[in-house]
Protein backbone atom coordinates (compact mmCIF):
# COMPACT_ATOMS: atom_id res chain seq x y z
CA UNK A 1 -149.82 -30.97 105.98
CA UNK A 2 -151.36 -33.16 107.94
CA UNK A 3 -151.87 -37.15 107.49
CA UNK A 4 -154.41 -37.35 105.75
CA UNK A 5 -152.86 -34.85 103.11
CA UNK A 6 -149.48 -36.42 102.70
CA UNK A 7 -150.34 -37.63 99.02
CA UNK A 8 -150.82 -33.89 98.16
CA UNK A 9 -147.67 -33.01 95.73
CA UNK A 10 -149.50 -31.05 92.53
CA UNK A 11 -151.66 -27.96 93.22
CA UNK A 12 -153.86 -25.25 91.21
CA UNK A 13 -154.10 -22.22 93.69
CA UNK A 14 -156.94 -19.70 93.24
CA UNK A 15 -157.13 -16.28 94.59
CA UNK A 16 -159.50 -13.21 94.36
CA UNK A 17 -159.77 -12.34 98.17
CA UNK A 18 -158.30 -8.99 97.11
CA UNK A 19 -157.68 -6.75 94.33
CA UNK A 20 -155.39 -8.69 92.81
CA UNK A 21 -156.38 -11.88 90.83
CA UNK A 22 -153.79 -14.80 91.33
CA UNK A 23 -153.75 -18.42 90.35
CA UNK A 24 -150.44 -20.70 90.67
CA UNK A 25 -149.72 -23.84 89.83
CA UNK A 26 -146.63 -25.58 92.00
CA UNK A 27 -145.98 -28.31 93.94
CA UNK A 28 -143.54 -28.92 97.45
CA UNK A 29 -140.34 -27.83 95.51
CA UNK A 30 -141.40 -26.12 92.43
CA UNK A 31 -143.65 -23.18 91.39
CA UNK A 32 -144.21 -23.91 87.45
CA UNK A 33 -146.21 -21.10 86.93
CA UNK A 34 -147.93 -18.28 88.70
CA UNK A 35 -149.91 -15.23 86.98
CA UNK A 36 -151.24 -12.23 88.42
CA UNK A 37 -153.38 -9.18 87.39
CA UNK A 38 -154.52 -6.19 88.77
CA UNK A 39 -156.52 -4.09 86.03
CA UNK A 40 -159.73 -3.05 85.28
CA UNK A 41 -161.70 -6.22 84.70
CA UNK A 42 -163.31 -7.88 87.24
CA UNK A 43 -162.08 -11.22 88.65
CA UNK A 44 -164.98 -12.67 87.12
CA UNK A 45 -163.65 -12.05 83.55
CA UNK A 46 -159.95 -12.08 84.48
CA UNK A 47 -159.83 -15.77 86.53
CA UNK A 48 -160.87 -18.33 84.29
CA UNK A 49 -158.54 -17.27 81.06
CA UNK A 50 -156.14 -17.05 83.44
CA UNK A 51 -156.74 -20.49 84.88
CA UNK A 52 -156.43 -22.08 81.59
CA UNK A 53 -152.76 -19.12 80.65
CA UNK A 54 -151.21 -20.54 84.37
CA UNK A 55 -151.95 -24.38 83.15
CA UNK A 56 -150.79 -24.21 80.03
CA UNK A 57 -147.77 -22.05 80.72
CA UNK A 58 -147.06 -25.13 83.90
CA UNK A 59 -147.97 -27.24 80.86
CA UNK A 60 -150.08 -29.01 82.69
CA UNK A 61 -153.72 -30.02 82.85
CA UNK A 62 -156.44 -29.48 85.43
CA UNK A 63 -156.66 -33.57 85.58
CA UNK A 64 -152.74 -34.01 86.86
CA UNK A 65 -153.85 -32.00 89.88
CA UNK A 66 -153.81 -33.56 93.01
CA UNK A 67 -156.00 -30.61 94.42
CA UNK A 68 -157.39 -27.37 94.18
CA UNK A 69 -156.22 -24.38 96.84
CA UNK A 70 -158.24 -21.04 97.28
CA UNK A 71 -158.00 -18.49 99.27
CA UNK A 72 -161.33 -18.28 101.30
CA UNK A 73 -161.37 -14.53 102.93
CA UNK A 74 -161.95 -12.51 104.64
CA UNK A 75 -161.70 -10.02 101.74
CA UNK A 76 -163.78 -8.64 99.07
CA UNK A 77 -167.37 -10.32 99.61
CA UNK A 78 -167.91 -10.78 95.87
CA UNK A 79 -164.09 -11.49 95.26
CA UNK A 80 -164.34 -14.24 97.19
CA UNK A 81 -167.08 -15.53 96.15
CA UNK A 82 -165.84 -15.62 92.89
CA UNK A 83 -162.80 -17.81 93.95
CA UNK A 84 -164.68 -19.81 96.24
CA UNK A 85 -167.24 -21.18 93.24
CA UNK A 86 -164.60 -21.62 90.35
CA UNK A 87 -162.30 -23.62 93.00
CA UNK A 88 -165.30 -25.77 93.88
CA UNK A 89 -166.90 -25.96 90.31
CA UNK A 90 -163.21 -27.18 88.75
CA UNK A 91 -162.36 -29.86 91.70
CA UNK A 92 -165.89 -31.12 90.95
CA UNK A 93 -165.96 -31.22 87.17
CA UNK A 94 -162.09 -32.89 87.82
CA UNK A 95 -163.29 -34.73 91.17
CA UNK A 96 -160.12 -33.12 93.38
CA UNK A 97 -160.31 -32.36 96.46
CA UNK A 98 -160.09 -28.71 97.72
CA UNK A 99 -157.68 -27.14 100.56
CA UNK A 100 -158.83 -23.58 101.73
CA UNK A 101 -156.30 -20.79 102.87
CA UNK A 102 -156.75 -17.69 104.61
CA UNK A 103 -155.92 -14.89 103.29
CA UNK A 104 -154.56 -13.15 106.06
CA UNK A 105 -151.89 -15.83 107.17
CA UNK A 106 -151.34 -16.11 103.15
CA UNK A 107 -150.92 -12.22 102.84
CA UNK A 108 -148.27 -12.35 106.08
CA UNK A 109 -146.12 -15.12 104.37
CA UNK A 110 -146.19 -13.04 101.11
CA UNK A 111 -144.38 -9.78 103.37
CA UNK A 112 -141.66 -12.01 103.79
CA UNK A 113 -139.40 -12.20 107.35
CA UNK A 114 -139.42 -9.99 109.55
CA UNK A 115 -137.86 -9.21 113.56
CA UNK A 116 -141.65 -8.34 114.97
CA UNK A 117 -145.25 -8.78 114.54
CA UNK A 118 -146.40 -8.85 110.76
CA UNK A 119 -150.07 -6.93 110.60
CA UNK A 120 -151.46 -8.16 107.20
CA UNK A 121 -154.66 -5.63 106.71
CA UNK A 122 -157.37 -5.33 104.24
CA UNK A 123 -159.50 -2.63 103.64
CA UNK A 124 -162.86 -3.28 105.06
CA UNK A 125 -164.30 0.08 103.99
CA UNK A 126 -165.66 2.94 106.71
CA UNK A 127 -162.66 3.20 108.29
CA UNK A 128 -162.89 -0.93 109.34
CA UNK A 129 -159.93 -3.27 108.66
CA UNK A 130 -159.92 -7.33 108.70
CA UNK A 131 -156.75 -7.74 110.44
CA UNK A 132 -154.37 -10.48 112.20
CA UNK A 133 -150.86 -10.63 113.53
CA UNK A 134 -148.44 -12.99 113.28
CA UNK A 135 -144.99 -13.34 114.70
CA UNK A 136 -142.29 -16.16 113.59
CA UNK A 137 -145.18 -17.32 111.19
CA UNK A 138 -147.34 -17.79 114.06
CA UNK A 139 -150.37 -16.40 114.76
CA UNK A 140 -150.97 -14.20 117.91
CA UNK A 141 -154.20 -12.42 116.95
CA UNK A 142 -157.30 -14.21 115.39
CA UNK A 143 -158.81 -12.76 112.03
CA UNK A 144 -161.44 -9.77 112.85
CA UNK A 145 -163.23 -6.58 111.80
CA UNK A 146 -162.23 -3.48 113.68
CA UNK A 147 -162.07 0.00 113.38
CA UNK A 148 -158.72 0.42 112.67
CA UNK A 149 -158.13 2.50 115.70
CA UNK A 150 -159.29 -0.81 117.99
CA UNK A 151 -157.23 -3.06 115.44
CA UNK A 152 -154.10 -1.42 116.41
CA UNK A 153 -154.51 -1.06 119.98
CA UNK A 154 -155.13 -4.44 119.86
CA UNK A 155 -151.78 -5.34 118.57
CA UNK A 156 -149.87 -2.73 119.86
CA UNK A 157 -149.76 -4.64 123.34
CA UNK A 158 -148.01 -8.04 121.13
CA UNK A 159 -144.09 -6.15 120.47
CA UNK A 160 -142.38 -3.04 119.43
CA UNK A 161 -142.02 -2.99 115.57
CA UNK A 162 -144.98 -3.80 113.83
CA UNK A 163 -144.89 -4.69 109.53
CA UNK A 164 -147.86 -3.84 107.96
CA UNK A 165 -148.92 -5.62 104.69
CA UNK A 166 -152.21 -5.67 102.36
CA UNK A 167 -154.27 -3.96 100.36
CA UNK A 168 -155.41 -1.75 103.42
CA UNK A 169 -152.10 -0.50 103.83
CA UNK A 170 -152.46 2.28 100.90
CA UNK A 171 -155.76 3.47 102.63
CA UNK A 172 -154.51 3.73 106.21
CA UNK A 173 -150.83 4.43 105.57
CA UNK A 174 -150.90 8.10 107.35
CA UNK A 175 -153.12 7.04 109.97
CA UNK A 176 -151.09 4.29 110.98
CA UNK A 177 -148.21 6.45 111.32
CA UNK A 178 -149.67 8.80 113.12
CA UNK A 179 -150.85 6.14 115.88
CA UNK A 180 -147.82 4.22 116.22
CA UNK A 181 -144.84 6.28 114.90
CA UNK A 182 -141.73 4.79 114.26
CA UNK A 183 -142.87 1.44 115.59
CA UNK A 184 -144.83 0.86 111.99
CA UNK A 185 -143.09 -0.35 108.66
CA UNK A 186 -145.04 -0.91 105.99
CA UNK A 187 -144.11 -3.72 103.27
CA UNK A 188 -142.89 -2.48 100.08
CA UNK A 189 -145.55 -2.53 97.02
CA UNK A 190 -144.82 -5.67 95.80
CA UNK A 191 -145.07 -7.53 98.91
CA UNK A 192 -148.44 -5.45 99.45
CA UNK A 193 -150.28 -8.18 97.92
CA UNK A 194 -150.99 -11.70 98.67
CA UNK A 195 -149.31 -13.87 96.40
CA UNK A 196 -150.97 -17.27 94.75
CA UNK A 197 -147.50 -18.88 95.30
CA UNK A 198 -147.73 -17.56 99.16
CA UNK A 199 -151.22 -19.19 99.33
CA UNK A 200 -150.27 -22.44 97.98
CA UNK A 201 -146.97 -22.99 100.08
CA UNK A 202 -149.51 -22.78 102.84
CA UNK A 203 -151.50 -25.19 101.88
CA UNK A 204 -149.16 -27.88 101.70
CA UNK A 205 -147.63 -26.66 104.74
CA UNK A 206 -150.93 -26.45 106.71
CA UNK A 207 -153.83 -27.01 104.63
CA UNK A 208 -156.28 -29.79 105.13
CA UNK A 209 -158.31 -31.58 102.41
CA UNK A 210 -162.00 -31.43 102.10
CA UNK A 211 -164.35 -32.06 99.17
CA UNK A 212 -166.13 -29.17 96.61
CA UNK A 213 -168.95 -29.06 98.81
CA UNK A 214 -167.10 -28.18 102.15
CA UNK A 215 -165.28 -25.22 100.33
CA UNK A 216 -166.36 -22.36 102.25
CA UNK A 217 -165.92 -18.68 101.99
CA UNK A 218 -165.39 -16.84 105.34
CA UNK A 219 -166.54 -13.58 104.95
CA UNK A 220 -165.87 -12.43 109.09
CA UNK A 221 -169.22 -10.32 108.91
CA UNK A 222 -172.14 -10.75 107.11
CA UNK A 223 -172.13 -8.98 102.97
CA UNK A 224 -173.81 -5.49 103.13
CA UNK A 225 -176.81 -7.19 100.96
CA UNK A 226 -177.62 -9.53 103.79
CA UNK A 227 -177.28 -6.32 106.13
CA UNK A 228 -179.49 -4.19 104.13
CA UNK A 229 -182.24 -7.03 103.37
CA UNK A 230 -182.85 -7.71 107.89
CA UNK A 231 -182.87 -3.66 108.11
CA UNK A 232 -185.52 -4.09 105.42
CA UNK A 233 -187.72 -6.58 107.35
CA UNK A 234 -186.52 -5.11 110.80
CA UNK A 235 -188.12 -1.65 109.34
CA UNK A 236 -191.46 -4.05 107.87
CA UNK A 237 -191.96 -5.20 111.25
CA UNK A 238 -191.27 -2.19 113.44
């Protein structure tokens, strides 16, 4: 992290960028807990019980954090929102600070090593993916959505094997394939998804503090609400 983060040991880590809901609590040497759930409740009823389930198990309380981590996006627009406000409502109520991760560099970590360029991909509906690349845990493509066609040409150019993580992987599996051929491995299932304990390590690695109120979701493009409502006056005013 970087100076003005060294004091950082204790985190809570929030994430809902995706379909999976994960919270962690860990430190630089130990994670003490670290839940996850993918069902059929929404993060909106599955984050907070689970908040309270990962402190207890770390038996720990919200006050012996040193800060709060969430995953900001891209991702689901009303998954991260949901992350983005709890983070920001419990640092306030506990006066932490906040560190935000992305969820693409977090979702690369979670694939684990691997001898080429590590794709993480979410599904960004219509055939669109937010994508990056990474090789050696460095980034060599910027966070974007693309049709995934453009996407890929776009890192084909970067290596020769190519590991594709994220929730976007189950969608575009065969068409990924077909494009690239033997040149595309795809994590396994478990690795699919971005994990809280992923998100957190980058934090301390990386992450740098701000308060509740700088907490900000980044969404890449604008939510299809925001879309619809200028079509709407665009249409009023033609």
């Amino acid at each position: 992290m970087d100076d003005g983060a060294k004091t950082i040991m204790t985190l809570l880590v929030i994430d809902t960028s995706g379909p999976v809901c994960g919270t962690a609590v860990m430190d630089m040497e130990k994670v003490y807990s670290e839940w996850t759930a993918q069902n059929r409740n929404t993060h909106s009823v599955n984050l907070m019980p689970m908040v309270e389930a990962v402190l207890n198990a770390a038996g720990k309380t919200l006050k012996e954090m040193d800060a709060v981590a969430a995953v900001t996006g891209p991702g689901s627009f009303t998954g991260v929102r949901i992350g983005v406000a709890t983070a920001k409502g419990l640092a306030h109520g506990a006066g932490l600070p906040c560190i935000p991760v992305d969820a693409l560099e977090a979702l690369s970590r979670s694939a684990g090593a691997f001898d080429g360029i590590v794709c993480p991909i979410q599904d960004a509906r219509a055939g669109q993916v937010y994508g990056a690349a990474f090789r050696g845990g460095e980034r060599v493509r910027e966070n974007a959505p693309m049709k995934l066609e453009d996407y890929l040409a776009s890192v084909r150019v970067l290596g020769g094997r190519f590991l594709f993580t994220g929730d976007g992987v189950a969608v575009h599996r065969q068409a990924i394939r077909t494009i690239l051929g033997d040149a595309a491995f795809f994590a396994p299932a478990d690795r699919c998804f971005l994990r809280p304990a992923a998100a957190g390590a980058l934090a301390l690695e990386k992450g740098k503090l701000t308060d509740y109120l700088g907490l900000e979701a980044s969404y890449l493009r604008p939510p299809n609400a925001q879309k619809n409502k200028k079509l709407l006056e665009a249409m009023a005013h033609g």
